[in-house]
C-alpha atoms as a PDB file:
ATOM      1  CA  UNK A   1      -9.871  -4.318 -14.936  1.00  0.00           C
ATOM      2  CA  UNK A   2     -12.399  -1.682 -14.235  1.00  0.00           C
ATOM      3  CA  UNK A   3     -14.451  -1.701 -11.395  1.00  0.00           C
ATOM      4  CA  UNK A   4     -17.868  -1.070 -11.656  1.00  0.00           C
ATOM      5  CA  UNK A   5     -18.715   1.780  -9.738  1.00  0.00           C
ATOM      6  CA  UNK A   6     -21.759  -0.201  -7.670  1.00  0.00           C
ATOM      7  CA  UNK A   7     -19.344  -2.935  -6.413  1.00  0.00           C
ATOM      8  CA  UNK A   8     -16.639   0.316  -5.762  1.00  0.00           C
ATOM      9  CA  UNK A   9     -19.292   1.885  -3.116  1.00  0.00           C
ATOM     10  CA  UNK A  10     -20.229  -1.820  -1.902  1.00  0.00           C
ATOM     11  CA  UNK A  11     -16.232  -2.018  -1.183  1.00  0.00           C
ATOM     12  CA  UNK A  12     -16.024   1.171   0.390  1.00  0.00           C
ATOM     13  CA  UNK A  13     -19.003   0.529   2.455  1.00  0.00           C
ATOM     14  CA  UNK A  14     -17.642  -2.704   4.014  1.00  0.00           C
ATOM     15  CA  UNK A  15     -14.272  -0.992   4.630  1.00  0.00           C
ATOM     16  CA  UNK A  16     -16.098   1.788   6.265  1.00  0.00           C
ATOM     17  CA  UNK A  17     -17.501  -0.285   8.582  1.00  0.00           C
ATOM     18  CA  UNK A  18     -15.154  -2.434   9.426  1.00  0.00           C
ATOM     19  CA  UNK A  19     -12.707   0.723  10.063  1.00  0.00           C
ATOM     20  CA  UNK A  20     -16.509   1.684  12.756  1.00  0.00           C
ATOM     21  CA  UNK A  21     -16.065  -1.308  14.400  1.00  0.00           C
ATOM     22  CA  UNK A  22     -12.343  -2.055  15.045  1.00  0.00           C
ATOM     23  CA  UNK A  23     -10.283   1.124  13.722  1.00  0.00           C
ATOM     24  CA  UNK A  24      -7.276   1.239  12.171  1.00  0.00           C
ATOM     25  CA  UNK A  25      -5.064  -2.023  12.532  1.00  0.00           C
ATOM     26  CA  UNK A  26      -1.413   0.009  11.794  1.00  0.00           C
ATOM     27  CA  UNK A  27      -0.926  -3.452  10.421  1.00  0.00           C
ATOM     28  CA  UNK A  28       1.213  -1.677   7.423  1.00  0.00           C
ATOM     29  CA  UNK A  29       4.593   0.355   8.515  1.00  0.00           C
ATOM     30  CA  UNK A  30       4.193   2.715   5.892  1.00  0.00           C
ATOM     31  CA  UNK A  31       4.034   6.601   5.526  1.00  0.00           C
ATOM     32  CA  UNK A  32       2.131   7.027   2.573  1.00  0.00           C
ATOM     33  CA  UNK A  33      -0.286   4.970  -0.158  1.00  0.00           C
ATOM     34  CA  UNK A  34       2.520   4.191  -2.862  1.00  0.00           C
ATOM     35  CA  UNK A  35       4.559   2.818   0.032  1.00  0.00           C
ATOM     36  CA  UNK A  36       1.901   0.613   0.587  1.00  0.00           C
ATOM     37  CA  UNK A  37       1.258  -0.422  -2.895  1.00  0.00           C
ATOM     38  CA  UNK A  38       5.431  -1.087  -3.352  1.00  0.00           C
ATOM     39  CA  UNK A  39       5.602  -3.324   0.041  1.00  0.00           C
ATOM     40  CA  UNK A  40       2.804  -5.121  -1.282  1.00  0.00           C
ATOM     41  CA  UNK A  41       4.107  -5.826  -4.977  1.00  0.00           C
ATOM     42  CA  UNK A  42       8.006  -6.788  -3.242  1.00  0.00           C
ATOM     43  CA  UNK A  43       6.404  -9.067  -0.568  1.00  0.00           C
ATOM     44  CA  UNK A  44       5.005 -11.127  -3.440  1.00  0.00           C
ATOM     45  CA  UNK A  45       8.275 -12.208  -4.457  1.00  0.00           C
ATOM     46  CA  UNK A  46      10.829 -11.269  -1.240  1.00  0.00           C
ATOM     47  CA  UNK A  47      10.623 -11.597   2.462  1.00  0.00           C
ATOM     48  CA  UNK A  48       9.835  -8.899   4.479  1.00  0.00           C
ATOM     49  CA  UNK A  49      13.215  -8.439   5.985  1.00  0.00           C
ATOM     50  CA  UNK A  50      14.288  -7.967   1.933  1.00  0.00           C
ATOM     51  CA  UNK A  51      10.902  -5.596   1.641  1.00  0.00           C
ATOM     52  CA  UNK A  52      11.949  -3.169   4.604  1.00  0.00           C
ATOM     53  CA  UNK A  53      16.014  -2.841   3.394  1.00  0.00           C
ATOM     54  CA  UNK A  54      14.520  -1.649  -0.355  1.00  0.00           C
ATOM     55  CA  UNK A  55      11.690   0.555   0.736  1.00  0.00           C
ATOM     56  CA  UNK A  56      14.214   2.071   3.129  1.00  0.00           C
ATOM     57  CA  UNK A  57      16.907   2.259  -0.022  1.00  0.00           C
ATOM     58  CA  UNK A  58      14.188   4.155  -2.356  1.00  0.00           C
ATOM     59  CA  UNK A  59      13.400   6.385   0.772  1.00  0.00           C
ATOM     60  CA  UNK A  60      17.029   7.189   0.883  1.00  0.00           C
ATOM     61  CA  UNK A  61      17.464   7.591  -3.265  1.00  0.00           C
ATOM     62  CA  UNK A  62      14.381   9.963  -2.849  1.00  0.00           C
ATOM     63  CA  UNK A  63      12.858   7.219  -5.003  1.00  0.00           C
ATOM     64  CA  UNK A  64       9.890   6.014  -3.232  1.00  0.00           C
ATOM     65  CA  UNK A  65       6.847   7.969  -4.931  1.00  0.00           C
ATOM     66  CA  UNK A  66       5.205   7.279  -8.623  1.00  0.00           C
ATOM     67  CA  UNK A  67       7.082  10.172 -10.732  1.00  0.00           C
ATOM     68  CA  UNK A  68      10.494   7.973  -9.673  1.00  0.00           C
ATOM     69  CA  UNK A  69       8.738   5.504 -11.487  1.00  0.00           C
ATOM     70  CA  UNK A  70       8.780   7.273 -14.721  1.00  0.00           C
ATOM     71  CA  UNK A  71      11.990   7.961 -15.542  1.00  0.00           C
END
């Protein structure tokens, strides 16, 4: 789905000020964006415990970034 770019800067605007008012929540343990987006697609289907031992086994494979995913 494509996201119109109006509703895109009404997003962005809302997360802006939200971020204003309470800054960042660390509510995510990760180190980068794609880490984010993998926890988030595992913790559909896993528990978290499961989530942090296979993020920490694609850190260690060097297999935690999107060209991994390609191959």
């Amino acid at each position: 789905m494509v996201m119109s770019s109006q509703l895109e800067q009404r997003l962005l605007e809302i997360y802006q000020r939200l971020l204003s008012r309470y800054g960042p929540q660390n509510w995510w343990p990760a180190d980068e964006p794609f880490e984010v987006v993998v926890g988030a697609i595992l913790t559909q289907a896993t528990s978290w415990k499961n989530v942090e031992k296979a993020i920490f086994n694609l850190k260690k494979a060097d297999a935690l970034r999107p060209a991994a995913c390609e191959s």
